[in-house]
Each structure stands twice: as C-alpha cells, then as structure tokens.
C-alpha atoms as a PDB file:
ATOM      1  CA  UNK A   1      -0.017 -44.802  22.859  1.00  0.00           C
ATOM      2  CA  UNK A   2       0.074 -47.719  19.876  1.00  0.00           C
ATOM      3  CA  UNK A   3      -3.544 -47.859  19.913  1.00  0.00           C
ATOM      4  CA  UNK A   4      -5.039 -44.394  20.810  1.00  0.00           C
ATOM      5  CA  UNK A   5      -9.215 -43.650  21.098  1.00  0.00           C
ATOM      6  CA  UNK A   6     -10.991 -42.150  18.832  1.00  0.00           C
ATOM      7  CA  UNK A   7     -10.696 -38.203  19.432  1.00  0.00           C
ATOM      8  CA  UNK A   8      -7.242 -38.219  20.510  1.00  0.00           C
ATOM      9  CA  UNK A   9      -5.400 -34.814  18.654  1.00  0.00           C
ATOM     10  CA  UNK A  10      -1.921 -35.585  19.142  1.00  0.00           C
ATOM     11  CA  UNK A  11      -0.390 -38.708  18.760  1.00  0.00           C
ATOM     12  CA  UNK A  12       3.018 -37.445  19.920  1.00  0.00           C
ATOM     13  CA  UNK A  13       4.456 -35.108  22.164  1.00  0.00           C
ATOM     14  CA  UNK A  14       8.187 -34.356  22.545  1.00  0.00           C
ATOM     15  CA  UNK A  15      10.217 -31.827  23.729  1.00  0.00           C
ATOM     16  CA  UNK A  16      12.952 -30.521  21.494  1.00  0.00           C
ATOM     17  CA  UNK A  17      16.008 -30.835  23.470  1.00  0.00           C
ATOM     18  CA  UNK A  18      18.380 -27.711  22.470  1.00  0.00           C
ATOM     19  CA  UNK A  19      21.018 -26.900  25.349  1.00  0.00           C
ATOM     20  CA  UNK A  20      20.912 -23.089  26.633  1.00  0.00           C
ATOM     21  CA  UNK A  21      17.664 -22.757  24.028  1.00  0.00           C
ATOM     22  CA  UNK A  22      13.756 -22.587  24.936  1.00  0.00           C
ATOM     23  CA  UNK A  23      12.173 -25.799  23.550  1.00  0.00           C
ATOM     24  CA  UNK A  24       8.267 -25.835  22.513  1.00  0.00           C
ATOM     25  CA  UNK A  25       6.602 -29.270  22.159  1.00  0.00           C
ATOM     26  CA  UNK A  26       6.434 -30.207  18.695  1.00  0.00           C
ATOM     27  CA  UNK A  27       3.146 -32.160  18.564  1.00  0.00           C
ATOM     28  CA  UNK A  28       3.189 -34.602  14.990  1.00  0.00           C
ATOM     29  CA  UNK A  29       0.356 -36.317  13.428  1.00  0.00           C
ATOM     30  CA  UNK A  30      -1.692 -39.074  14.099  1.00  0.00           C
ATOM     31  CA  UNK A  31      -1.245 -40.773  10.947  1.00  0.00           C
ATOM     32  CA  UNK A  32      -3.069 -44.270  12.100  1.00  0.00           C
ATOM     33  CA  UNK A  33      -5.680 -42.964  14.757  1.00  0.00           C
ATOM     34  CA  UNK A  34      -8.291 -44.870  13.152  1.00  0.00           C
ATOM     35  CA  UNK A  35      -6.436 -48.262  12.060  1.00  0.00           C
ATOM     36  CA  UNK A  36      -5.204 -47.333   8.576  1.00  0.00           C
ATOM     37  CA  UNK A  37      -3.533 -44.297   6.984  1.00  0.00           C
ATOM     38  CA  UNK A  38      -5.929 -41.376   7.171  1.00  0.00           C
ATOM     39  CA  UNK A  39      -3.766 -37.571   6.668  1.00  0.00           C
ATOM     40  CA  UNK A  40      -6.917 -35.691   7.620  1.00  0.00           C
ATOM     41  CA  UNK A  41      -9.171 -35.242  10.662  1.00  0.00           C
ATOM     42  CA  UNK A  42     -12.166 -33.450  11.842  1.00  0.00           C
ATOM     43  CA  UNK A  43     -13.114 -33.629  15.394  1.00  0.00           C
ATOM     44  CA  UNK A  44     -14.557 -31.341  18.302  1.00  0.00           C
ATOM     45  CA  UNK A  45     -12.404 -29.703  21.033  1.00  0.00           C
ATOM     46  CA  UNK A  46     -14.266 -31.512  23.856  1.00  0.00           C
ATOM     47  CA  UNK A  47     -14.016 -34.777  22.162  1.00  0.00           C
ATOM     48  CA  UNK A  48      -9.973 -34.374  22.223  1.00  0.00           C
ATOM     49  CA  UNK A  49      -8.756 -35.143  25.778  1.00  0.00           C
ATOM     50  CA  UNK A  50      -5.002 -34.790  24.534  1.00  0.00           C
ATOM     51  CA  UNK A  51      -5.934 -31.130  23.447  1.00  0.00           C
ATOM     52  CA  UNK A  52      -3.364 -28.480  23.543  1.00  0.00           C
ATOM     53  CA  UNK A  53      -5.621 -25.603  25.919  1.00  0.00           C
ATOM     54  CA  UNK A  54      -3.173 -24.256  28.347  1.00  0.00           C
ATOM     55  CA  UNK A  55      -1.046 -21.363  28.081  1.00  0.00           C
ATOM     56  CA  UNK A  56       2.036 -24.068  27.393  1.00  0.00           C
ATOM     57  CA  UNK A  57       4.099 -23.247  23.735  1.00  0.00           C
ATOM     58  CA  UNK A  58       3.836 -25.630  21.460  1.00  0.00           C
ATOM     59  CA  UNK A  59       4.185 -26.289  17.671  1.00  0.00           C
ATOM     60  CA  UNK A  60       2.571 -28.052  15.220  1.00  0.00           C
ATOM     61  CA  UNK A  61       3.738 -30.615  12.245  1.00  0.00           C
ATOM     62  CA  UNK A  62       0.221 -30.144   9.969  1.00  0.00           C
ATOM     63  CA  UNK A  63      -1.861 -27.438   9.295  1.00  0.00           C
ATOM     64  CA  UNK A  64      -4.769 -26.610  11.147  1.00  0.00           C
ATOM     65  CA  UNK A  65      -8.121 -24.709  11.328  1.00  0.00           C
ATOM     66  CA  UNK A  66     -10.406 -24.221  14.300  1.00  0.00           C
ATOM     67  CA  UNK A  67     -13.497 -22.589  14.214  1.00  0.00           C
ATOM     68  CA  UNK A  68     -14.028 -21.467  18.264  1.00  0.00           C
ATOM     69  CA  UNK A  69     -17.911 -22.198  19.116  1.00  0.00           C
ATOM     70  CA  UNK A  70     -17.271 -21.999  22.552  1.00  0.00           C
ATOM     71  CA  UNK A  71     -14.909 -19.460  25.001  1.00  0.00           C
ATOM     72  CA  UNK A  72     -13.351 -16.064  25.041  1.00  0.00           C
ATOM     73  CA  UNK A  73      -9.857 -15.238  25.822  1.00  0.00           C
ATOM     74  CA  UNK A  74      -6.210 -14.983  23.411  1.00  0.00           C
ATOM     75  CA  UNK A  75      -4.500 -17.283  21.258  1.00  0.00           C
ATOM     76  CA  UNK A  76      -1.140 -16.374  20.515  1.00  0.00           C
ATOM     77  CA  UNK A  77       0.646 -17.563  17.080  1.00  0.00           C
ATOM     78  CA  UNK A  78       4.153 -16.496  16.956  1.00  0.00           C
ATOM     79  CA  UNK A  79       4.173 -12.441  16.942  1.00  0.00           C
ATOM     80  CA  UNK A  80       0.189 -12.154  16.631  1.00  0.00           C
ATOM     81  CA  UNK A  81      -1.934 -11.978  19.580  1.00  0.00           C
ATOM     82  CA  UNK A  82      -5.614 -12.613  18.216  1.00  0.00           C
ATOM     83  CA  UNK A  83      -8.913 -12.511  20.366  1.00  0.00           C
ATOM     84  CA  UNK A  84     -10.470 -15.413  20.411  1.00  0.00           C
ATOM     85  CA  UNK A  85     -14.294 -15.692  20.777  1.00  0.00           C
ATOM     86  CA  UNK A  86     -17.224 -17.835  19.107  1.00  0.00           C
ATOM     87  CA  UNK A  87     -17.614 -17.157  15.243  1.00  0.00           C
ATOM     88  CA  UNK A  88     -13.832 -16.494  15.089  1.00  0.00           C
ATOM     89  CA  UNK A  89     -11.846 -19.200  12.953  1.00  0.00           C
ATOM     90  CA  UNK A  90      -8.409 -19.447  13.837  1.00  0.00           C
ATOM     91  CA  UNK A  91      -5.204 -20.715  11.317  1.00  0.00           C
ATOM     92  CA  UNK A  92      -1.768 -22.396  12.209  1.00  0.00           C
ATOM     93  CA  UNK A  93       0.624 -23.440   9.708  1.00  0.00           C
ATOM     94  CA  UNK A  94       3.756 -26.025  10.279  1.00  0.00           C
ATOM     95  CA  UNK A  95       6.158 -24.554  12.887  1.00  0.00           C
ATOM     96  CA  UNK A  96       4.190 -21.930  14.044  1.00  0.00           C
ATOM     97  CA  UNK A  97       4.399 -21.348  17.939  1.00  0.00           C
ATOM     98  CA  UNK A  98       1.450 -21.172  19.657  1.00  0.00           C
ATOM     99  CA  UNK A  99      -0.426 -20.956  22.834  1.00  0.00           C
ATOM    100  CA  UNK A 100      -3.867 -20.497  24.373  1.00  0.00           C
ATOM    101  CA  UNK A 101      -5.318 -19.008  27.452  1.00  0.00           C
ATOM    102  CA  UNK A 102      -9.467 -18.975  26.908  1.00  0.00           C
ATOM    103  CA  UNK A 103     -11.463 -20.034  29.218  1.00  0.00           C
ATOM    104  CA  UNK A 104     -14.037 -22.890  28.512  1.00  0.00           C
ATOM    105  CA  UNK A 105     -12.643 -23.726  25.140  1.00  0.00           C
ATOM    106  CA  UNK A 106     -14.690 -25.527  22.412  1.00  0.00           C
ATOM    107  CA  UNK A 107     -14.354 -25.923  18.785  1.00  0.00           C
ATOM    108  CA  UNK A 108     -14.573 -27.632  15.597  1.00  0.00           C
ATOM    109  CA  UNK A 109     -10.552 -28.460  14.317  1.00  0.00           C
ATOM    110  CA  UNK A 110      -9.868 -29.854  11.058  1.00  0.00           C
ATOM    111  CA  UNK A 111      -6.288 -30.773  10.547  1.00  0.00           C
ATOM    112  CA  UNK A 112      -4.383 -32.278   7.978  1.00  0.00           C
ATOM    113  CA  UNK A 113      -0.670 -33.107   7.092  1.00  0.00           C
ATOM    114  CA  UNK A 114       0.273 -31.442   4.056  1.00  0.00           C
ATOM    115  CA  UNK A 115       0.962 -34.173   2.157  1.00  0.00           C
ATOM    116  CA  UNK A 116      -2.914 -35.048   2.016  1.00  0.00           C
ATOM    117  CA  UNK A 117      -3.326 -32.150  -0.294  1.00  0.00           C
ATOM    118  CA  UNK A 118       0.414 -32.259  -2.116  1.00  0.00           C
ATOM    119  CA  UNK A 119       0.234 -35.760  -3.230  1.00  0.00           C
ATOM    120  CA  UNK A 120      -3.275 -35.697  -5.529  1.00  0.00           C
ATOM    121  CA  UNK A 121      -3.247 -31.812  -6.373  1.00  0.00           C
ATOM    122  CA  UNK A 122      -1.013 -30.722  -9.528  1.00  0.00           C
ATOM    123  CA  UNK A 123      -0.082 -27.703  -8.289  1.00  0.00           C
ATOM    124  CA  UNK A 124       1.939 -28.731  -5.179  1.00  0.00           C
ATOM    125  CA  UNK A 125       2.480 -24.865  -4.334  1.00  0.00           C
ATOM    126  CA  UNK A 126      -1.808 -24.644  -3.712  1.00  0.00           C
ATOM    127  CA  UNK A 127      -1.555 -24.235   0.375  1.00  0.00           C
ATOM    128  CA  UNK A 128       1.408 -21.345   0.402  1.00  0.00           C
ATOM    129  CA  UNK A 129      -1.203 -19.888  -2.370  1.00  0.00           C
ATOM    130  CA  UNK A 130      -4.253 -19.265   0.219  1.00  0.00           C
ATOM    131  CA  UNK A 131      -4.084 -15.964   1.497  1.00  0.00           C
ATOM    132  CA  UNK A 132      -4.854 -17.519   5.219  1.00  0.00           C
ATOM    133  CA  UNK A 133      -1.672 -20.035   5.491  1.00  0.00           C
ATOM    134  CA  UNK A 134       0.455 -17.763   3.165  1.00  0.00           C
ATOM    135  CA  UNK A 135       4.094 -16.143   4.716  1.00  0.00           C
ATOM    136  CA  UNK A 136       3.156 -12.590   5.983  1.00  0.00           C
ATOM    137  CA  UNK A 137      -0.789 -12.654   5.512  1.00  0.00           C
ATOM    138  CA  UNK A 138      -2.322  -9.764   7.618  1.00  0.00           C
ATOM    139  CA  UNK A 139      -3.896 -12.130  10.461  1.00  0.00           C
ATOM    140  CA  UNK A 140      -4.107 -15.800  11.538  1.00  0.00           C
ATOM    141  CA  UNK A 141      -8.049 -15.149  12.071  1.00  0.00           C
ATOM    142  CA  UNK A 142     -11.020 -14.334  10.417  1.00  0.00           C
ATOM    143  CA  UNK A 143     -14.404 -13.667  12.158  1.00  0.00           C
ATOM    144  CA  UNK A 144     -17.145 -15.566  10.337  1.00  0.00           C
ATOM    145  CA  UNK A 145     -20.327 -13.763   9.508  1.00  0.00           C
ATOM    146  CA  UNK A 146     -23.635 -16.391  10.668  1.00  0.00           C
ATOM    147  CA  UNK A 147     -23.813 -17.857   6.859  1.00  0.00           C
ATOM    148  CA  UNK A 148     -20.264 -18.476   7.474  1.00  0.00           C
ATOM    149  CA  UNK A 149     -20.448 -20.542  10.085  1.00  0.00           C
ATOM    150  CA  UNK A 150     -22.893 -22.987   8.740  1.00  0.00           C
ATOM    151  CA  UNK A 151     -21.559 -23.174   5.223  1.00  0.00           C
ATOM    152  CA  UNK A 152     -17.945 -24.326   7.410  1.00  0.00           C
ATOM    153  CA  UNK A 153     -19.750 -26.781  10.056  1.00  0.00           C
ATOM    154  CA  UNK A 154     -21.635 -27.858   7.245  1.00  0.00           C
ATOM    155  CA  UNK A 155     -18.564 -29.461   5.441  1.00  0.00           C
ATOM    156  CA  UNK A 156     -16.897 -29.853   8.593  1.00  0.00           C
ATOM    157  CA  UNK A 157     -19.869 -32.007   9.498  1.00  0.00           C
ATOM    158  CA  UNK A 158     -19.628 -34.028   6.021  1.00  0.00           C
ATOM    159  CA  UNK A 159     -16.049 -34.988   6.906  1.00  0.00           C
ATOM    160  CA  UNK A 160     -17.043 -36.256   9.976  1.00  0.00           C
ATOM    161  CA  UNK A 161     -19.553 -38.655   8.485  1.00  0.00           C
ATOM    162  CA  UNK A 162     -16.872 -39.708   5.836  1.00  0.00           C
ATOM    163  CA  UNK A 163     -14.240 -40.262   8.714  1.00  0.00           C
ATOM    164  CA  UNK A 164     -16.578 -42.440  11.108  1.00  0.00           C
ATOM    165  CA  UNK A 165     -17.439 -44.384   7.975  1.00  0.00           C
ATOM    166  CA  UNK A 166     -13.723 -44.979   6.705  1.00  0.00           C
ATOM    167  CA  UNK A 167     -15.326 -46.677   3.333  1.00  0.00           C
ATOM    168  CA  UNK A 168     -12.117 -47.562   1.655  1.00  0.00           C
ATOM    169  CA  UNK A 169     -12.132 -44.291  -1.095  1.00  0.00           C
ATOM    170  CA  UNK A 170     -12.570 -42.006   1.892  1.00  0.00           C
ATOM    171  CA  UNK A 171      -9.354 -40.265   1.956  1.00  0.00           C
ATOM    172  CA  UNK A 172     -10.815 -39.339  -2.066  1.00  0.00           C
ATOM    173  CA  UNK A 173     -14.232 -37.639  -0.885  1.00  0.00           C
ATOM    174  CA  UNK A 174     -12.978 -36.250   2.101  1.00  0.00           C
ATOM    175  CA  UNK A 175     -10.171 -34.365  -0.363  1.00  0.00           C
ATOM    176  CA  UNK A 176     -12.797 -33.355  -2.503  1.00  0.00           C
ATOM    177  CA  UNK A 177     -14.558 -31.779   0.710  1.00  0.00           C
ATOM    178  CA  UNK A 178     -11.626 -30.112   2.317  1.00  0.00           C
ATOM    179  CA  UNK A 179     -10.547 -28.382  -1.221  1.00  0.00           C
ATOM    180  CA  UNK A 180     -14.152 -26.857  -1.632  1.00  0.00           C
ATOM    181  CA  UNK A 181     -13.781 -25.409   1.981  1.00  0.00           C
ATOM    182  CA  UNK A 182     -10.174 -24.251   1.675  1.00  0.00           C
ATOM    183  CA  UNK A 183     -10.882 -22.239  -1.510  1.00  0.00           C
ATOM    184  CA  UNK A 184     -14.491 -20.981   0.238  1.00  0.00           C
ATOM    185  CA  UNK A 185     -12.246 -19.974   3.283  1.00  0.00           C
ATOM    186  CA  UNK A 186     -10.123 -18.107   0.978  1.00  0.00           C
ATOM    187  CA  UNK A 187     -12.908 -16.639  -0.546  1.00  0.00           C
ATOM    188  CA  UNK A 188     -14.081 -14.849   2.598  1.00  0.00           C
ATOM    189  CA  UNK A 189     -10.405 -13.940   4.097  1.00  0.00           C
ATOM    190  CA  UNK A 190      -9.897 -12.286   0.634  1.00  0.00           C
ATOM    191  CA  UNK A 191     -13.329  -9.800   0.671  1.00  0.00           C
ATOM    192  CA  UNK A 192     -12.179  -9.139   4.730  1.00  0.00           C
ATOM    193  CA  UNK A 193      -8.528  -8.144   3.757  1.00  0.00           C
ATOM    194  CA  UNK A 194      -8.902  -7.393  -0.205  1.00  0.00           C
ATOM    195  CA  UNK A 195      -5.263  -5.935  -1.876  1.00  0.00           C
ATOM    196  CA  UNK A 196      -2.983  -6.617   1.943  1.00  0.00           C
ATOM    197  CA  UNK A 197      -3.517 -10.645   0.738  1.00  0.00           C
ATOM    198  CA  UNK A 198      -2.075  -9.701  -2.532  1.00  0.00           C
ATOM    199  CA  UNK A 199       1.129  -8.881  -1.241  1.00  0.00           C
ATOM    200  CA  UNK A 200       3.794 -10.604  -3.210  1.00  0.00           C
ATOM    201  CA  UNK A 201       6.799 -13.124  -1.169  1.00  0.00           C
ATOM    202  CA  UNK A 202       9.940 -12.663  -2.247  1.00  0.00           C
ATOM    203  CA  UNK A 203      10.464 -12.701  -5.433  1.00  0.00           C
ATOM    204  CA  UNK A 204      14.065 -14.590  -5.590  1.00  0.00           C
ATOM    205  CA  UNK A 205      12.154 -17.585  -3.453  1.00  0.00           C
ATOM    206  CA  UNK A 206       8.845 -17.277  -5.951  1.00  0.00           C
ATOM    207  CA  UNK A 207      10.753 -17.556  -9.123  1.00  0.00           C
ATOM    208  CA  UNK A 208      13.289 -20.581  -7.123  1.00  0.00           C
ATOM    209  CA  UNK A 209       9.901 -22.567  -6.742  1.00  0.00           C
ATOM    210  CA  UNK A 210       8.948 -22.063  -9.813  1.00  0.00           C
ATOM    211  CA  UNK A 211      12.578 -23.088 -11.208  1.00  0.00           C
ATOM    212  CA  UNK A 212      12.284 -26.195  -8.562  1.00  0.00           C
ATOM    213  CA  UNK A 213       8.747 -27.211 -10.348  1.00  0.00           C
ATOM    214  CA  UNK A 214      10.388 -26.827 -13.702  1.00  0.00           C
ATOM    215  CA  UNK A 215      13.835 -28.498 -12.756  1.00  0.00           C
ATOM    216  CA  UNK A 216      13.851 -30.384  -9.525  1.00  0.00           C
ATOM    217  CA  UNK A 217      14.431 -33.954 -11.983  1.00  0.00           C
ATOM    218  CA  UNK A 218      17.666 -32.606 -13.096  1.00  0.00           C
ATOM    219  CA  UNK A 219      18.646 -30.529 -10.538  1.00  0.00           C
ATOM    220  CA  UNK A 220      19.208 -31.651  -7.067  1.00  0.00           C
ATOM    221  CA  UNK A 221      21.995 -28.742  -5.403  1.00  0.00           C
ATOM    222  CA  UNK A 222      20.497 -25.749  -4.191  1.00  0.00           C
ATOM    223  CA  UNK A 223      24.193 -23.727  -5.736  1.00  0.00           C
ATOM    224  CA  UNK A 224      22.783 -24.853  -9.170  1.00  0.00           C
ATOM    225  CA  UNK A 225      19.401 -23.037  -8.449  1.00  0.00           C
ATOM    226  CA  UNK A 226      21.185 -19.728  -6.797  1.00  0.00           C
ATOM    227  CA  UNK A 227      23.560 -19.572  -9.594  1.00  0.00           C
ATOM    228  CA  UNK A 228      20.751 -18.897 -12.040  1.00  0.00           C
ATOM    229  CA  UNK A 229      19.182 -16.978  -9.673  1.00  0.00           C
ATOM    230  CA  UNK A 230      22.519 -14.311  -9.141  1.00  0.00           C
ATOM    231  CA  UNK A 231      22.556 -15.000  -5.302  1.00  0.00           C
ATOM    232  CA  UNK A 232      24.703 -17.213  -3.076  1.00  0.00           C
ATOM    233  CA  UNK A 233      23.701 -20.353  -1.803  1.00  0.00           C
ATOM    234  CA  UNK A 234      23.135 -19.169   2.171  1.00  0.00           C
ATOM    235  CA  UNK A 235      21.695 -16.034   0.890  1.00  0.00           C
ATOM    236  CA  UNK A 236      19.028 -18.183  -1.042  1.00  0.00           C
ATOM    237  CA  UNK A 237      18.572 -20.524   2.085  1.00  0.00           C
ATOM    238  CA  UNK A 238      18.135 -17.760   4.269  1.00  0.00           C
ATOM    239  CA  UNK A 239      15.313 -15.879   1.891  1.00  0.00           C
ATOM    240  CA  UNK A 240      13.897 -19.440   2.292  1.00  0.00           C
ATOM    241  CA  UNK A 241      14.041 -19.217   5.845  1.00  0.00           C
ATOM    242  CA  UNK A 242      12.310 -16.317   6.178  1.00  0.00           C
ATOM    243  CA  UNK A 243       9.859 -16.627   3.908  1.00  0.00           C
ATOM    244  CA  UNK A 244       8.819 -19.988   4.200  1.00  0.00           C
ATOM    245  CA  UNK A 245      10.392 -21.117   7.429  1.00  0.00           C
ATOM    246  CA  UNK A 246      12.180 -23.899   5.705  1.00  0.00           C
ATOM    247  CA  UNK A 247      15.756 -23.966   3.641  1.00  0.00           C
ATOM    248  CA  UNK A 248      16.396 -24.206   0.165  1.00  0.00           C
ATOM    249  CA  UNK A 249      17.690 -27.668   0.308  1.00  0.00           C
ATOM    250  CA  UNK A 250      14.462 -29.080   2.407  1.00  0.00           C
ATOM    251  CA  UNK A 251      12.780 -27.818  -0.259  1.00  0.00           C
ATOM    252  CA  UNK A 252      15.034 -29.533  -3.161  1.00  0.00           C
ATOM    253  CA  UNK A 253      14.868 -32.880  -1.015  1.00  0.00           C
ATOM    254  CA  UNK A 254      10.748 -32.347  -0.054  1.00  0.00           C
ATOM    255  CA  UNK A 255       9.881 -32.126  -3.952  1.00  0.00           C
ATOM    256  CA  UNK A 256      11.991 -34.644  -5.213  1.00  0.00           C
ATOM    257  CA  UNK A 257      10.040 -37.126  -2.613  1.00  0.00           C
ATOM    258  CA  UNK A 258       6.837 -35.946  -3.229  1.00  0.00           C
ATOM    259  CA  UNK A 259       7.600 -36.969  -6.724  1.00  0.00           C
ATOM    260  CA  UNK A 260       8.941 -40.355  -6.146  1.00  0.00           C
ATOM    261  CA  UNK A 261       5.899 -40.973  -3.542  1.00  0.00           C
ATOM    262  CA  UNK A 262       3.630 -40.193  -6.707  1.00  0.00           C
ATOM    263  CA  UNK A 263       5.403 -42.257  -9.332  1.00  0.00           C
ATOM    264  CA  UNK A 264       5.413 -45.031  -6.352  1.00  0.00           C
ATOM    265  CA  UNK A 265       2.123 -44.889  -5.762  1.00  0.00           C
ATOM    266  CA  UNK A 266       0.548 -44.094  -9.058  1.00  0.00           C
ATOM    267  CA  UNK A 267       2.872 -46.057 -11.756  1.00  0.00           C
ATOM    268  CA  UNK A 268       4.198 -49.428 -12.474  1.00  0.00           C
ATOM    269  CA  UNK A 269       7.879 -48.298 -12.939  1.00  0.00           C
ATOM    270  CA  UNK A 270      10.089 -49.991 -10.364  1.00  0.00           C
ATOM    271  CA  UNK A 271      11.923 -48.239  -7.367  1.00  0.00           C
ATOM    272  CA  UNK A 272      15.061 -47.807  -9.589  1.00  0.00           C
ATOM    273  CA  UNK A 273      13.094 -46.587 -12.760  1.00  0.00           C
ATOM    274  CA  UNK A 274      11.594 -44.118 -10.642  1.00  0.00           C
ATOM    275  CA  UNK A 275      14.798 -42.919  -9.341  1.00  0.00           C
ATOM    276  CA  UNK A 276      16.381 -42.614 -12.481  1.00  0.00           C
ATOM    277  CA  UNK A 277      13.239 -40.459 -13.755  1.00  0.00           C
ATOM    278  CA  UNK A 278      14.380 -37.873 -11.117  1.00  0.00           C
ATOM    279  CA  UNK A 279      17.918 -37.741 -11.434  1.00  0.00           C
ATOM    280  CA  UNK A 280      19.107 -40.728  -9.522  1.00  0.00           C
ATOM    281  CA  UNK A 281      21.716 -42.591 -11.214  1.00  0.00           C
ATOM    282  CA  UNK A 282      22.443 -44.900  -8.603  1.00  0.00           C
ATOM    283  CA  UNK A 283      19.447 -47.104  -7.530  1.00  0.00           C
ATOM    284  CA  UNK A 284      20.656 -47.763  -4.182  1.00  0.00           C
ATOM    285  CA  UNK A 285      21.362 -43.774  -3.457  1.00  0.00           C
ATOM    286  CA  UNK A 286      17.927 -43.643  -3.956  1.00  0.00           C
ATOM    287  CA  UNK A 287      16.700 -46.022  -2.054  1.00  0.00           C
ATOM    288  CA  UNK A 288      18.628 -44.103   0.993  1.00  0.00           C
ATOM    289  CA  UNK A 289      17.384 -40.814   0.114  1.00  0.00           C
ATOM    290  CA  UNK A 290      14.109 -41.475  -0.110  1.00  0.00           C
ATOM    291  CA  UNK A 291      14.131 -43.952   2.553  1.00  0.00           C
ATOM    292  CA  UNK A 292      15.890 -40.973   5.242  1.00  0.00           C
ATOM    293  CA  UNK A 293      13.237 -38.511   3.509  1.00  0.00           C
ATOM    294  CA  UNK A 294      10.319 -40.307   3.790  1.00  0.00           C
ATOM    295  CA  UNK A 295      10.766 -42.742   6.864  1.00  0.00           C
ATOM    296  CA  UNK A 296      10.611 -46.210   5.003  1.00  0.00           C
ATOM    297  CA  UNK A 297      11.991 -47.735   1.872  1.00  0.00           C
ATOM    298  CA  UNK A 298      10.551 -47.353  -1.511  1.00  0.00           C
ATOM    299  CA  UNK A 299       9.125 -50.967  -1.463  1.00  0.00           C
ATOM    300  CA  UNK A 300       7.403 -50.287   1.928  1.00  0.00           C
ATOM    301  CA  UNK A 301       5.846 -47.006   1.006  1.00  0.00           C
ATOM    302  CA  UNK A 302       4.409 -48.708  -1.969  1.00  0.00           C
ATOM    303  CA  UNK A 303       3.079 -51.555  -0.424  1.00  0.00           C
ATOM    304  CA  UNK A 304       1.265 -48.884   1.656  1.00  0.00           C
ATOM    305  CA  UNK A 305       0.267 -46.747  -0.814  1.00  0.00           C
ATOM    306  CA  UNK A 306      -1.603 -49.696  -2.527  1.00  0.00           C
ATOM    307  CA  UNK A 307      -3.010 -50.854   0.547  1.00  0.00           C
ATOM    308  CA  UNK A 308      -4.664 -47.761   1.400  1.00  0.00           C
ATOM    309  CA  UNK A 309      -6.383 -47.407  -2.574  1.00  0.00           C
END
C-alpha cells in the first residue's frame, strides 16, 4: 500500500491488540495519497473502494464529515444511534467508535487531520469550538434543508477541483474553503439546536486550556497546571478524559509540538533556538521529544515543511 490510487480512504488499517479487551480498527490518514503532503481530502463514497460500510467498529485518527446522497439505514457513533438517509450530514471526531449498516451507501466525505486546521489558525482551540465536533453536543447529525445541500456540495465540489489540481499553494485555498464551510456548518447546527450547543465543558478543563495557551512555554508538568487549578493531577487527567477523550499530559506534549512545528516551519531560528523558546534547555531533549511526538526529527520535519510551501 506505498503507492495507493486515487480515492483510496484509508491508508492504514490495524487492529489494536489489547488482551481480554474488544479492539476496533483504528483507521489513520493518508497523509501522501496524492504524492506530496496533503492533510485534507474530499472524495465520493463510491469512488473509495477501501471504504468503511459494514457493520464492523472502527475508529478514526481525523475528523470527518459526510453528507449521505445516497441510502437509508443507521450509523452508530459511540452511544448515538442516528438515521441515516439522503440530506442528512453526518460528524465523527478522533476516537469516536463507529459503525454503519445502510444499504446502498453513497456520499460526499471530506476529511482532514487536525493539524491542517491547528497549524495556520491562531486559535488552536477553533475545532473543540464548533458546536458539531464539540464534547457532549446534542447529535452527531444534522439534516440539511435543499439550500443546504448545494451551498455544502458546492464547496465540497471546489475542493475537489483544488485537490485534482495540487498547484503547489493548494493546501492554502483549500484551508480557506474548508474554514468558510466549517463555520457555515456551524451556522446551521446552531439555528437546529439553538441554547443545548451552548452548553459549557467543564470548566476546570476550559480554564486548563486556556492556562496551557497562556503557559505551555514555561510550563511543561501537568502537577504545575492542577496546582493552580486546586485539583490533583489524575483528577485533572481524568476531567480531560472525559471531556476531551485525551489526558492532560497529551495535551501539554500536543501544544508544545504544534508550537515547535510552527516556529520550524515558519521561522529561521534553529532546532535548538526553537527549543529553548518553549522551555527546552537541553537541545538534544528536544530533539527526542519532538522527534517521539511528531514522528521525525526537527531537521526532517523542516525540510518537509519547506518542501511542501
């Protein structure tokens, strides 16, 4: 699978081996499917052979939103069973289990790892912030009223033209596309739901993002952050859990490399300067973390980052 055709979903499927434990495929992203780095794609259901459409559980690395044209039947996402049928548009987060049984399945899917969005938007927190992919919104579908439809296969349709094109500042207008749809998306799940989307998360975990914005270059232990919050460290991991589906300390580790892939990627400071920006006395600590974080050494991510421009 080095070399997967166009309209290939998944570019890996694994079981997760856990003795005594039920274990879901975890289906990643296809970071290369078209030759270089692309963190987005837009493709049809029938034009996917690798397709998730049986009743199997699986779970998903990226986010992902599927607007059914074609089929009737259930998808189930964790706890929610939602009716699936055409109009409706359908939304899975990271880690979410999920399964199908529809009959005669078809769709347009745009997915996207969430680094896509992360890296170029200031606010890093913008995805948990849509009421559609936020922790306890009221549904993981939305029917789509005609107008609907065509403003989101409209877009949808753009991307696709950007994506068989792959001019080199794609990745930029096909960004610029996806944001406008996103915040149009939440638009309409908003008027459908109105005051259940304003229901707050947990406050400890809000105000311990918003302390990890603030002080994630100074402060790297997760006991520093639940000290100022008044809780213990497992009790703030395990409001992370549950809110979020992640711990405190993935989140520590995920902002501080989001921040060194930036700097990487979008100054001229060298791989030590950038670590010592965030808190990293020791160049070659950093060079480990981020390399275990991130899958490849400073230099190599950016070599790729500038390669990709």
């Amino acid at each position: 699978m080095d070399a997967p055709p166009r309209g290939w979903y998944f570019s890996t499927m694994r079981a997760s081996l856990r003795p005594g434990r039920f274990a879901p495929h975890v289906v990643e992203f296809h970071r290369t499917k078209y030759g270089r780095e692309l963190l987005l794609d837009a493709a049809f259901v029938h034009a996917m052979p690798s397709f998730l459409r049986v009743p199997n559980p699986h779970v998903l690395r990226f986010h992902d939103i599927l607007l059914v044209t074609r089929g009737r039947g259930r998808f189930r996402l964790d706890a929610e069973d939602c009716r699936v049928a055409p109009g409706t548009l359908l939304f899975t987060r990271p880690g979410e289990l999920r399964s199908w049984d529809v009959s005669g399945l078809d769709g347009a899917c745009l997915f996207f790892a969430e680094e896509f969005v992360a890296e170029a938007f200031a606010d890093v927190r913008f995805l948990e912030r849509l009421a559609f992919f936020r922790e306890g919104r009221p549904s993981a579908a939305l029917v789509l009223a005609p107008d609907e439809r065509r403003a989101f296969l409209t877009r949808f349709r753009a991307m696709q033209r950007e994506i068989r094109a792959l001019r080199d500042d794609a990745s930029h207008a096909l960004r610029a596309v996806l944001y406008d749809l996103l915040v149009l998306i939440n638009r309409w799940y908003a008027a459908r739901h109105g005051g259940a989307c304003a229901l707050a998360a947990n406050r400890v975990v809000e105000r311990f993002q918003e302390l990890l914005e603030r002080d994630h270059a100074r402060r790297h232990r997760v006991a520093d952050y639940a000290a100022e919050l008044g809780v213990s460290p497992g009790h703030l991991n395990a409001l992370c859990q549950a809110s979020l589906r992640r711990s405190a300390g993935s989140l520590v580790r995920h902002r501080l490399t989001l921040e060194a892939g930036r700097l990487l990627a979008h100054s001229d400071l060298t791989a030590a300067q950038v670590g010592f920006r965030l808190g990293f006395e020791d160049p070659a600590y950093f060079a480990r973390f981020f390399r275990r974080e991130a899958g490849e050494p400073p230099t190599a991510f950016r070599a790729r980052a500038l390669a990709s421009a």
